[in-house]
PDB file of N, CA and C in Angstrom:
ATOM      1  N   UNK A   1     114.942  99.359  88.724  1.00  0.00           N
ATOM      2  CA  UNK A   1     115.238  98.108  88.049  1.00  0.00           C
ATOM      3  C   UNK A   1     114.028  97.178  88.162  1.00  0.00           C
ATOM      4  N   UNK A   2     113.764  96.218  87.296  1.00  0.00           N
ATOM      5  CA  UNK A   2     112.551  95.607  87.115  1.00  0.00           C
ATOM      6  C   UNK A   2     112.840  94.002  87.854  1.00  0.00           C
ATOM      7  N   UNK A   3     112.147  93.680  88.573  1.00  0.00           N
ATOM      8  CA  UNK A   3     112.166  92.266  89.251  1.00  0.00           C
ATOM      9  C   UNK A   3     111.456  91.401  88.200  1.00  0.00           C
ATOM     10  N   UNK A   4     111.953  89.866  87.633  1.00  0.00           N
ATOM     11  CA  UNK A   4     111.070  89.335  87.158  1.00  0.00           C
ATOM     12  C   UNK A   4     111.344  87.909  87.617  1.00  0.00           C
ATOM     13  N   UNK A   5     109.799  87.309  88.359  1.00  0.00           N
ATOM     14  CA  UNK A   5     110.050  85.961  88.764  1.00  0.00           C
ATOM     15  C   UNK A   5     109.178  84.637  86.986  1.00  0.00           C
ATOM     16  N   UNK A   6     109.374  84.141  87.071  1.00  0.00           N
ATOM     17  CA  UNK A   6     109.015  82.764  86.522  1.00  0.00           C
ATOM     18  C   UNK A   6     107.797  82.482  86.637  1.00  0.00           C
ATOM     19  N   UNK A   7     106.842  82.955  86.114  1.00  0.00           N
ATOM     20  CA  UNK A   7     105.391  82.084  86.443  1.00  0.00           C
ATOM     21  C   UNK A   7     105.023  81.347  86.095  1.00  0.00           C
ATOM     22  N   UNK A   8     105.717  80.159  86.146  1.00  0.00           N
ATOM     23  CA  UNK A   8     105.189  78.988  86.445  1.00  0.00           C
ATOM     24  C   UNK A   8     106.084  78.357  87.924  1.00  0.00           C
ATOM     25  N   UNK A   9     107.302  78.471  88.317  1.00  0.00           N
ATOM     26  CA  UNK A   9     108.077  78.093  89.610  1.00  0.00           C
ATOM     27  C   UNK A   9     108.007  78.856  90.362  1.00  0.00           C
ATOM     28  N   UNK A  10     107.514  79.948  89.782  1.00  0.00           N
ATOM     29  CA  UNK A  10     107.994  80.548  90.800  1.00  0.00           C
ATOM     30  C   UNK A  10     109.236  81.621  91.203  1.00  0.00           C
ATOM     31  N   UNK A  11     110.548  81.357  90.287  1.00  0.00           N
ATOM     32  CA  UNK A  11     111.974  81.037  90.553  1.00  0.00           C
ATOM     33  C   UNK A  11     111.858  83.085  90.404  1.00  0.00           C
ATOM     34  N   UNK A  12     113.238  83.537  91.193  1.00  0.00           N
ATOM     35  CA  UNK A  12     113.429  85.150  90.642  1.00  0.00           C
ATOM     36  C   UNK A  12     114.536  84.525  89.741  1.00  0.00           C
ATOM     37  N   UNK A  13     113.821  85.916  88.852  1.00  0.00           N
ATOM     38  CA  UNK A  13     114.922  85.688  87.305  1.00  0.00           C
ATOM     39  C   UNK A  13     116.029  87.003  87.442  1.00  0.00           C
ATOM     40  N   UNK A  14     116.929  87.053  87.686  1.00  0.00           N
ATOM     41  CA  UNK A  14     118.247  88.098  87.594  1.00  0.00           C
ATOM     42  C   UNK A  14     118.255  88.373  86.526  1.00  0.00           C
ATOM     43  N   UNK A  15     119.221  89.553  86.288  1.00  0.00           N
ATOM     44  CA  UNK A  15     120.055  90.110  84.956  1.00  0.00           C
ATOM     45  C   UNK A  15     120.649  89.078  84.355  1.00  0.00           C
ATOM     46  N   UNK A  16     121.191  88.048  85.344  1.00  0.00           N
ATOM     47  CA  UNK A  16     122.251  87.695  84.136  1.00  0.00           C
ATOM     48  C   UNK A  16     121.523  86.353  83.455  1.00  0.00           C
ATOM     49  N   UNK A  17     120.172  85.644  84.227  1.00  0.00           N
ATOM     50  CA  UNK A  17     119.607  84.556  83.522  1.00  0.00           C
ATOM     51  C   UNK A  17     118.614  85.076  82.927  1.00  0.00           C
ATOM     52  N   UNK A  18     118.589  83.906  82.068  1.00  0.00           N
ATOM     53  CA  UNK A  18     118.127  83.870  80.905  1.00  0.00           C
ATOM     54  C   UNK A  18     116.457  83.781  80.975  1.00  0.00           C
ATOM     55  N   UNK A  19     115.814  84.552  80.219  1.00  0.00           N
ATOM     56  CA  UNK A  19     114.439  84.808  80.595  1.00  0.00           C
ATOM     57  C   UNK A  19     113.929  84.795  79.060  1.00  0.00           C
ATOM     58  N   UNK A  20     112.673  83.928  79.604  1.00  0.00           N
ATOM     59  CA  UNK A  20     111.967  83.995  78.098  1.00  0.00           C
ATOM     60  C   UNK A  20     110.320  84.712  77.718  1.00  0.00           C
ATOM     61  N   UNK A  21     110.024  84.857  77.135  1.00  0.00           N
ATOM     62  CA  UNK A  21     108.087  85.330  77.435  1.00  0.00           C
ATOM     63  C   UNK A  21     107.842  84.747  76.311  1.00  0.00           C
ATOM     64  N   UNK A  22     106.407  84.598  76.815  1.00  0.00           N
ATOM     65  CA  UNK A  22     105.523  83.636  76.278  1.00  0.00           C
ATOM     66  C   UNK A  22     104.316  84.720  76.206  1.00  0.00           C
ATOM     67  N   UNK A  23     103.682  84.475  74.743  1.00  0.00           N
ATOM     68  CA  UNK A  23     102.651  85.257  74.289  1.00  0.00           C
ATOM     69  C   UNK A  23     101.666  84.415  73.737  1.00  0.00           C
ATOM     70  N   UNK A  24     100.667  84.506  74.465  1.00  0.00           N
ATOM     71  CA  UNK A  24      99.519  83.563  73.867  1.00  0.00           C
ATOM     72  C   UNK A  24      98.139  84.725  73.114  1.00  0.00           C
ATOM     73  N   UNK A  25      97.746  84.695  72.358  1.00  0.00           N
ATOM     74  CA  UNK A  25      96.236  84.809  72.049  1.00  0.00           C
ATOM     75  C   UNK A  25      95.405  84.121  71.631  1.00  0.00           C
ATOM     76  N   UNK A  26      94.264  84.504  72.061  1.00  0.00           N
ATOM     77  CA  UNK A  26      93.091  83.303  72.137  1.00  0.00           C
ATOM     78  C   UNK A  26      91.760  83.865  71.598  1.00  0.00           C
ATOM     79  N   UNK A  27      91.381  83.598  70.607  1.00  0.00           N
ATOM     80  CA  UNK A  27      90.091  84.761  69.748  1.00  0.00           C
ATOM     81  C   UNK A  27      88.968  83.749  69.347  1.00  0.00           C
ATOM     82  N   UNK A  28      87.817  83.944  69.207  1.00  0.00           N
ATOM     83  CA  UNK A  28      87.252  83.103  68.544  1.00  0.00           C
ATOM     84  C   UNK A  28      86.963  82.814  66.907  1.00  0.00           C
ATOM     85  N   UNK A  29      87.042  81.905  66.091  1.00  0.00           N
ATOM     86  CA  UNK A  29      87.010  81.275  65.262  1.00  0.00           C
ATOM     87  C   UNK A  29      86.072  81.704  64.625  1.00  0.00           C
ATOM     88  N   UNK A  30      86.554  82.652  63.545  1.00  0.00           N
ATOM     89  CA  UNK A  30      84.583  83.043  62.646  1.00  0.00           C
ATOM     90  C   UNK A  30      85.162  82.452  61.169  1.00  0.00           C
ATOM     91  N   UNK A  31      84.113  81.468  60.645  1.00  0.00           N
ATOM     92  CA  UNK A  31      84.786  81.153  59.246  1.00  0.00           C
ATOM     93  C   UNK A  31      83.453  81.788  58.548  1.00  0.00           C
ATOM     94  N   UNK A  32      83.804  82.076  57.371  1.00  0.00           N
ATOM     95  CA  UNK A  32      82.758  83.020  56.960  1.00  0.00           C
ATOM     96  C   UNK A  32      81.546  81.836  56.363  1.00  0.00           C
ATOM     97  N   UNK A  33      80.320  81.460  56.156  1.00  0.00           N
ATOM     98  CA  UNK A  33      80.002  80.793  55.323  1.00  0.00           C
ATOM     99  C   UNK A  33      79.290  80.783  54.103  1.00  0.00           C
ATOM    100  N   UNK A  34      78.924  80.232  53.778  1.00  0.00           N
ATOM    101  CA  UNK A  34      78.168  80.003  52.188  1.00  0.00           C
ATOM    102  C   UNK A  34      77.193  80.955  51.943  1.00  0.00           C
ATOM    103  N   UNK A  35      76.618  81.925  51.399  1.00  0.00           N
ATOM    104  CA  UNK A  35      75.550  82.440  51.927  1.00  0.00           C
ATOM    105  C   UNK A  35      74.694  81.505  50.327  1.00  0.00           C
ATOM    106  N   UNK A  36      73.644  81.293  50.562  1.00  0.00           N
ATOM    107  CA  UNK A  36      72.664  80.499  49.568  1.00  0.00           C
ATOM    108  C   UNK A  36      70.970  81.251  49.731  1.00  0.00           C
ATOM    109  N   UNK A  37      70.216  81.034  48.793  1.00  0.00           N
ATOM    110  CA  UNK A  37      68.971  81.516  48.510  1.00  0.00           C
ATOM    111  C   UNK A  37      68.075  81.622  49.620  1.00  0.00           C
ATOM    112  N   UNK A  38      68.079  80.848  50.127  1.00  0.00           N
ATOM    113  CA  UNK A  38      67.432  80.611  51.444  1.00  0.00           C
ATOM    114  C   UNK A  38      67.763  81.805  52.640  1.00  0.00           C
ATOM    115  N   UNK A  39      68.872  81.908  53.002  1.00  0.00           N
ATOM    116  CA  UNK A  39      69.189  82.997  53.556  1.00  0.00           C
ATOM    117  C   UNK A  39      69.175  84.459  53.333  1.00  0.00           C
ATOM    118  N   UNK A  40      68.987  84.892  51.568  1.00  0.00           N
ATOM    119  CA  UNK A  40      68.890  86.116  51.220  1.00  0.00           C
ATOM    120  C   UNK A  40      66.963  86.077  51.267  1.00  0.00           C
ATOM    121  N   UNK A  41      66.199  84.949  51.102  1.00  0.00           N
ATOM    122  CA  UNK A  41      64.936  85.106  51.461  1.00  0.00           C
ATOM    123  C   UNK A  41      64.541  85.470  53.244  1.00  0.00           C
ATOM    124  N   UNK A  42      65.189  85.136  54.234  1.00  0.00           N
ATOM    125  CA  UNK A  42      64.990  85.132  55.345  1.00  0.00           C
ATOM    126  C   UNK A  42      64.546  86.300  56.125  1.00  0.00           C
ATOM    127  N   UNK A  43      63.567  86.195  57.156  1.00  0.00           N
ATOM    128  CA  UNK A  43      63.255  88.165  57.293  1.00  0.00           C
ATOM    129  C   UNK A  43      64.365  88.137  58.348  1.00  0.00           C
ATOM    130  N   UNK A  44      65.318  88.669  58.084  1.00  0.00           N
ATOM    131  CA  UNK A  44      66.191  89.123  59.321  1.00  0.00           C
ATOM    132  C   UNK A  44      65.954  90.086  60.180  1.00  0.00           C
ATOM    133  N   UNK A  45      65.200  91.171  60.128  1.00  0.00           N
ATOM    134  CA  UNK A  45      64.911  91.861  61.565  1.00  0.00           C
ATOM    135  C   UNK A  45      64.020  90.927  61.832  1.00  0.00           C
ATOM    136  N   UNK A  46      62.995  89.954  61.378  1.00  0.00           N
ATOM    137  CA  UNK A  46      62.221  89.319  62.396  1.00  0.00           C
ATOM    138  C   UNK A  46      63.168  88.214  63.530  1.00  0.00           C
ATOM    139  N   UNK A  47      64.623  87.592  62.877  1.00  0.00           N
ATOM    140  CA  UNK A  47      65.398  87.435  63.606  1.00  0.00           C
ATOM    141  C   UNK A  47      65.734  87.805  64.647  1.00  0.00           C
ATOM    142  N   UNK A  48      66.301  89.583  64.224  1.00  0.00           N
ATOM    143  CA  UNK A  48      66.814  90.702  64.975  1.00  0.00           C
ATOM    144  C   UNK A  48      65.799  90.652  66.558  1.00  0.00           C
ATOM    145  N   UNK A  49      64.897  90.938  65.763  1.00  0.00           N
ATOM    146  CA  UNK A  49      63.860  91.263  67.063  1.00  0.00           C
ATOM    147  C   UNK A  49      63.397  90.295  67.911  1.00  0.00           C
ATOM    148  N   UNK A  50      63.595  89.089  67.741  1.00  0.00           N
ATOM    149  CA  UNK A  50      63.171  87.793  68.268  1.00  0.00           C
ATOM    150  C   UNK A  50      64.929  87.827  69.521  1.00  0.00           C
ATOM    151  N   UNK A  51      65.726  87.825  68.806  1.00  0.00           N
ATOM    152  CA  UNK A  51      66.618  87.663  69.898  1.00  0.00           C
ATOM    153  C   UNK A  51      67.193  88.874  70.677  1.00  0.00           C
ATOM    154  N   UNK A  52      66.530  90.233  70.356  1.00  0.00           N
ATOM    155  CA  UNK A  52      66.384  91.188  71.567  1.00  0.00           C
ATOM    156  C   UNK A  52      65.337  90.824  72.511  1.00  0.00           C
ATOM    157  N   UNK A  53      64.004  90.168  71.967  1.00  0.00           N
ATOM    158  CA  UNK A  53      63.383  89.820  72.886  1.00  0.00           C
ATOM    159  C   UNK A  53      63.716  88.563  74.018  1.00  0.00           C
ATOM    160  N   UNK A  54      64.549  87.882  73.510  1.00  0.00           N
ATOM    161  CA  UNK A  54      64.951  86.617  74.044  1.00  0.00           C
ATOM    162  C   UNK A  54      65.737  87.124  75.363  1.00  0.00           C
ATOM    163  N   UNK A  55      66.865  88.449  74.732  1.00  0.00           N
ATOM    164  CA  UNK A  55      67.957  88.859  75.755  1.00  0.00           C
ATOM    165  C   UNK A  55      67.253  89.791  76.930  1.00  0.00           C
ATOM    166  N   UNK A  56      66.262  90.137  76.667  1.00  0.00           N
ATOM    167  CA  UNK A  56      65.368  91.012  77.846  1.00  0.00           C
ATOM    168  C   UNK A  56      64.553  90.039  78.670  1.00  0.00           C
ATOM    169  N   UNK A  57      64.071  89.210  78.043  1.00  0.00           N
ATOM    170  CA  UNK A  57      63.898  88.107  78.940  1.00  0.00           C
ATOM    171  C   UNK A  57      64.546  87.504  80.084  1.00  0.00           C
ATOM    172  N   UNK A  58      65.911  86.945  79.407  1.00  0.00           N
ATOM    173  CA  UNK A  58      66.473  86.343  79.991  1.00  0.00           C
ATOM    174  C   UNK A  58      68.164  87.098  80.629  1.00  0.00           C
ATOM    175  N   UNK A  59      68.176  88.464  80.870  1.00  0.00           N
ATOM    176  CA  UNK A  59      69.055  89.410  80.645  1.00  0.00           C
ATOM    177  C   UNK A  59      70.089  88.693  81.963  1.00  0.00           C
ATOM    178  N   UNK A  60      69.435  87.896  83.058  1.00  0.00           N
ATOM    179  CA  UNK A  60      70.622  87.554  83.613  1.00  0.00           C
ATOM    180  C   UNK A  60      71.327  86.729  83.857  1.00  0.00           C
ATOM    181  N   UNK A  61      70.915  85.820  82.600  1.00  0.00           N
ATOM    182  CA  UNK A  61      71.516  84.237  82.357  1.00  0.00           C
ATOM    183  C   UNK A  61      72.400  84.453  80.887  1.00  0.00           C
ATOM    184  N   UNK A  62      72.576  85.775  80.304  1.00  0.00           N
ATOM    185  CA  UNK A  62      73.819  86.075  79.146  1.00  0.00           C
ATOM    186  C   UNK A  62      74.664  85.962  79.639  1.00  0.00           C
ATOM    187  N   UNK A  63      75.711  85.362  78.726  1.00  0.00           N
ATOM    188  CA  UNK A  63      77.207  85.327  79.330  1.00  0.00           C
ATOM    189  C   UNK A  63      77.359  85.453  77.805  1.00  0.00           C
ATOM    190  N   UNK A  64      78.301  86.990  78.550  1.00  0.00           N
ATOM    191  CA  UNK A  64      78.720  87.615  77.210  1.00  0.00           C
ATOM    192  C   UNK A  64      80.051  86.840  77.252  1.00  0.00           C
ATOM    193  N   UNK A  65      81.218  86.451  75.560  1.00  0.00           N
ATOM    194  CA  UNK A  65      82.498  86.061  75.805  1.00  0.00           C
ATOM    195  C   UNK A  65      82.950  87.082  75.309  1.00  0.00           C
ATOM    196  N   UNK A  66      84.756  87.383  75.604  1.00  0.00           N
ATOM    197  CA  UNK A  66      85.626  88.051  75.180  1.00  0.00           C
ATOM    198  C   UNK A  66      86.306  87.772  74.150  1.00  0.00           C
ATOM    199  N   UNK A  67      85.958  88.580  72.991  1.00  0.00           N
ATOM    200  CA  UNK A  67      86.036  88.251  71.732  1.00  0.00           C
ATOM    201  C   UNK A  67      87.669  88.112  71.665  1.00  0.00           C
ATOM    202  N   UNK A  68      87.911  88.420  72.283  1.00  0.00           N
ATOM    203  CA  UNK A  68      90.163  88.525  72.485  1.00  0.00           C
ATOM    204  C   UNK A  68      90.462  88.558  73.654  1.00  0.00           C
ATOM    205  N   UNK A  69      91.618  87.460  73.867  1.00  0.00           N
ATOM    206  CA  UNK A  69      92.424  87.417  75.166  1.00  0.00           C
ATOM    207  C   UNK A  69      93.914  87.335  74.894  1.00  0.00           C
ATOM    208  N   UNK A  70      94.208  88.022  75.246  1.00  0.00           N
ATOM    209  CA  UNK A  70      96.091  88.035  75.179  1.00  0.00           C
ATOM    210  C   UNK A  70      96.470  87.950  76.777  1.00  0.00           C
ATOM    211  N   UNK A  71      97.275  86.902  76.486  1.00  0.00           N
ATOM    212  CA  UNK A  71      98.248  86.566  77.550  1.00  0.00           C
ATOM    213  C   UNK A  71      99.164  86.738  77.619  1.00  0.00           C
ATOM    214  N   UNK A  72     100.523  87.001  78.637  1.00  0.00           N
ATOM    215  CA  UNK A  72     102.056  87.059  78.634  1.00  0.00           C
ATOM    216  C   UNK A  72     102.389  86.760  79.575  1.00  0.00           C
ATOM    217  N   UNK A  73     103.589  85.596  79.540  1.00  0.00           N
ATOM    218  CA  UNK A  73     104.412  85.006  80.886  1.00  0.00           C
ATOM    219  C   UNK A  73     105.465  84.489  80.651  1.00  0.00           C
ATOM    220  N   UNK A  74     106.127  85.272  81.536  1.00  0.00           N
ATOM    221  CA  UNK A  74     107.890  85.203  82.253  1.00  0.00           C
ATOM    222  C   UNK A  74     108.307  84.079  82.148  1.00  0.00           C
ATOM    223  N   UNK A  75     109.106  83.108  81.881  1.00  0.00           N
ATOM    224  CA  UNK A  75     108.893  82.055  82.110  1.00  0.00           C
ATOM    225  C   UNK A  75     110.861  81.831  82.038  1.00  0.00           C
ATOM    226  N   UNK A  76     111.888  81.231  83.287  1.00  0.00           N
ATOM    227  CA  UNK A  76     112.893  80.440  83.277  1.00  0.00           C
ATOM    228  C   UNK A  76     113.140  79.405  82.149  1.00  0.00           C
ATOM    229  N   UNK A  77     114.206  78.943  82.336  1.00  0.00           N
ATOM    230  CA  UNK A  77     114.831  78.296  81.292  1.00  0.00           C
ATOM    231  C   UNK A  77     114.445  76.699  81.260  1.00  0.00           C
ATOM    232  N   UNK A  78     114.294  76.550  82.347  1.00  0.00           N
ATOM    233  CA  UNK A  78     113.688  75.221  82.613  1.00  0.00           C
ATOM    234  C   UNK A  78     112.078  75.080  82.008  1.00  0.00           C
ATOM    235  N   UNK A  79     111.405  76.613  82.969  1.00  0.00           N
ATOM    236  CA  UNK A  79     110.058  75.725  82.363  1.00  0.00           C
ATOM    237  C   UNK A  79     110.040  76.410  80.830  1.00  0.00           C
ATOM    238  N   UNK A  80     110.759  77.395  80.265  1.00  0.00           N
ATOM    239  CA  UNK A  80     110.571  77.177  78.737  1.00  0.00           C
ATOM    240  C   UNK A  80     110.510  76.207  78.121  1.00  0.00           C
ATOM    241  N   UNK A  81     111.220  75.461  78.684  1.00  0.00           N
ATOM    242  CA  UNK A  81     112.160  73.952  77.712  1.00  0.00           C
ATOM    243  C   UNK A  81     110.650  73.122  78.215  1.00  0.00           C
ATOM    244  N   UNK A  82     109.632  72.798  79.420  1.00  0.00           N
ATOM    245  CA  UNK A  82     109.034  72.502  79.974  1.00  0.00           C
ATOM    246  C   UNK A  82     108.149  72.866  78.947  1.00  0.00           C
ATOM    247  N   UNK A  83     107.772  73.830  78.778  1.00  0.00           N
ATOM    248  CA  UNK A  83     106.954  74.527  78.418  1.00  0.00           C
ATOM    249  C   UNK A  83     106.911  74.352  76.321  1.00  0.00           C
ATOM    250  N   UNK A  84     107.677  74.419  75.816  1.00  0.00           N
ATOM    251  CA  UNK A  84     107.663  73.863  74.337  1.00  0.00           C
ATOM    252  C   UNK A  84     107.949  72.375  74.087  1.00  0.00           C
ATOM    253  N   UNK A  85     107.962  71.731  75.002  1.00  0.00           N
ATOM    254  CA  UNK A  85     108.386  70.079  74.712  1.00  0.00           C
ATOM    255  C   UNK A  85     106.360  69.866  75.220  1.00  0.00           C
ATOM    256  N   UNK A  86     105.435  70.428  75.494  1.00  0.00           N
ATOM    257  CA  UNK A  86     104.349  70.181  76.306  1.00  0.00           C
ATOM    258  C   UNK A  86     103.192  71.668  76.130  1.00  0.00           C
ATOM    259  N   UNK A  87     103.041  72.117  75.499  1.00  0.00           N
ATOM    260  CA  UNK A  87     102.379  73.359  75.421  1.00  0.00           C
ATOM    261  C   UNK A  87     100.769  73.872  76.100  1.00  0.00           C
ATOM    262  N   UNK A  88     100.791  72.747  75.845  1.00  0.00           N
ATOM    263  CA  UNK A  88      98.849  72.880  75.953  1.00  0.00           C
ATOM    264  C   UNK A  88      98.900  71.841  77.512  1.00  0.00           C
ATOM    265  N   UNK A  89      99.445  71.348  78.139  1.00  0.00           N
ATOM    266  CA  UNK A  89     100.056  70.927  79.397  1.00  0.00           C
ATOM    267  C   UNK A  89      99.229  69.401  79.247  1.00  0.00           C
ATOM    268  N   UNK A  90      99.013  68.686  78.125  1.00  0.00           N
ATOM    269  CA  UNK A  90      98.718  67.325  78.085  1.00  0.00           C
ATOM    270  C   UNK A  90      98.965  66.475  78.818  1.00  0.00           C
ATOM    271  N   UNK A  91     100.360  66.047  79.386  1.00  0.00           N
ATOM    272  CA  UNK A  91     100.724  65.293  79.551  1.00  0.00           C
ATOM    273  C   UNK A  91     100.130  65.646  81.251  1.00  0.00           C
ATOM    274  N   UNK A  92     100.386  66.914  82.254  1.00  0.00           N
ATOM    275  CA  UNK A  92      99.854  66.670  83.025  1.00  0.00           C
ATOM    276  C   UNK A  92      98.586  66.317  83.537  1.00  0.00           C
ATOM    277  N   UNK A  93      97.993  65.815  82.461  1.00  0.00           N
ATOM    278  CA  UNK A  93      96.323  66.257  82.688  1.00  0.00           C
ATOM    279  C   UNK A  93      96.122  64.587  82.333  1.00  0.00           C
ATOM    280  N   UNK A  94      96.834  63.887  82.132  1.00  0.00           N
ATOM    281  CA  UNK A  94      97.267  62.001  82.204  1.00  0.00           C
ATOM    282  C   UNK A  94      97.292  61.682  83.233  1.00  0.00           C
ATOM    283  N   UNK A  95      96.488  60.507  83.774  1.00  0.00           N
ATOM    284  CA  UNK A  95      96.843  59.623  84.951  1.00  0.00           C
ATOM    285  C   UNK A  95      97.447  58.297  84.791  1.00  0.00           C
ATOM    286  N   UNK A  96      98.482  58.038  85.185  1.00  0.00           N
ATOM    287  CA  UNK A  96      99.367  57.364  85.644  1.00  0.00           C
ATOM    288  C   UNK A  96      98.640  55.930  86.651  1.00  0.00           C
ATOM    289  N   UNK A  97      97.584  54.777  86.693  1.00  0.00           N
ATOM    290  CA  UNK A  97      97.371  54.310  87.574  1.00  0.00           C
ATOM    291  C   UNK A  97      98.509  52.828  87.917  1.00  0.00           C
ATOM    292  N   UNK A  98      98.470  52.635  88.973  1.00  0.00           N
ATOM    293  CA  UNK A  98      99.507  51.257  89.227  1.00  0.00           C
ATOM    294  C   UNK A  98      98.930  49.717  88.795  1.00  0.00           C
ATOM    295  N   UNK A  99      99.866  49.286  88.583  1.00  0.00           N
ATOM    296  CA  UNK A  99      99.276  47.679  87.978  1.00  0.00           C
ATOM    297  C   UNK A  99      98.737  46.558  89.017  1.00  0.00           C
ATOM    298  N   UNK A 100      97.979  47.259  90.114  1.00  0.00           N
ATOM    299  CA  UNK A 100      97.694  46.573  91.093  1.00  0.00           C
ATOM    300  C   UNK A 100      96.898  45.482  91.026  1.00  0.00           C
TER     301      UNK A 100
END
């Protein structure tokens, strides 16, 4: 039988409560653009070769990103409700100071 706790409380989730998952993906943004005269004139392997040379240079300051991230989490009934009234967790990331 499969145990599933709540990650975000914490809480163990039983058979008989109610359990929700949450699926996030996160990709980066390619919009295609314009291509214009200028760019079909351009020497592109002199490009090419300029930024292989750049990456051998500098081979240990690349930070490659992950073109895709998928996420999934368990999540109780509480922090669902927590969790779609607040998504992107805004509100905790607000400070509150006193009217001193």
């Amino acid at each position: 039988m499969l145990h599933f706790t709540c990650d975000l409380c914490g809480r163990e989730l039983h058979g008989e409560d109610n359990r929700f998952v949450v699926k996030i993906e996160a990709y980066a943004a390619h919009d295609p653009a314009e291509i214009t005269e200028a760019d079909l004139d351009e020497d592109h392997m002199e490009a090419v070769s300029q930024l292989l040379q750049e990456m051998e240079d500098n081979g240990d300051e690349i930070e490659l990103v992950e073109p895709q991230k998928n996420f999934r989490y368990d999540l109780c009934p509480n922090c669902h409700k927590k969790f779609l009234q607040d998504p992107l967790g805004r509100e905790a990331q607000k400070f509150h100071f006193s009217e001193n």
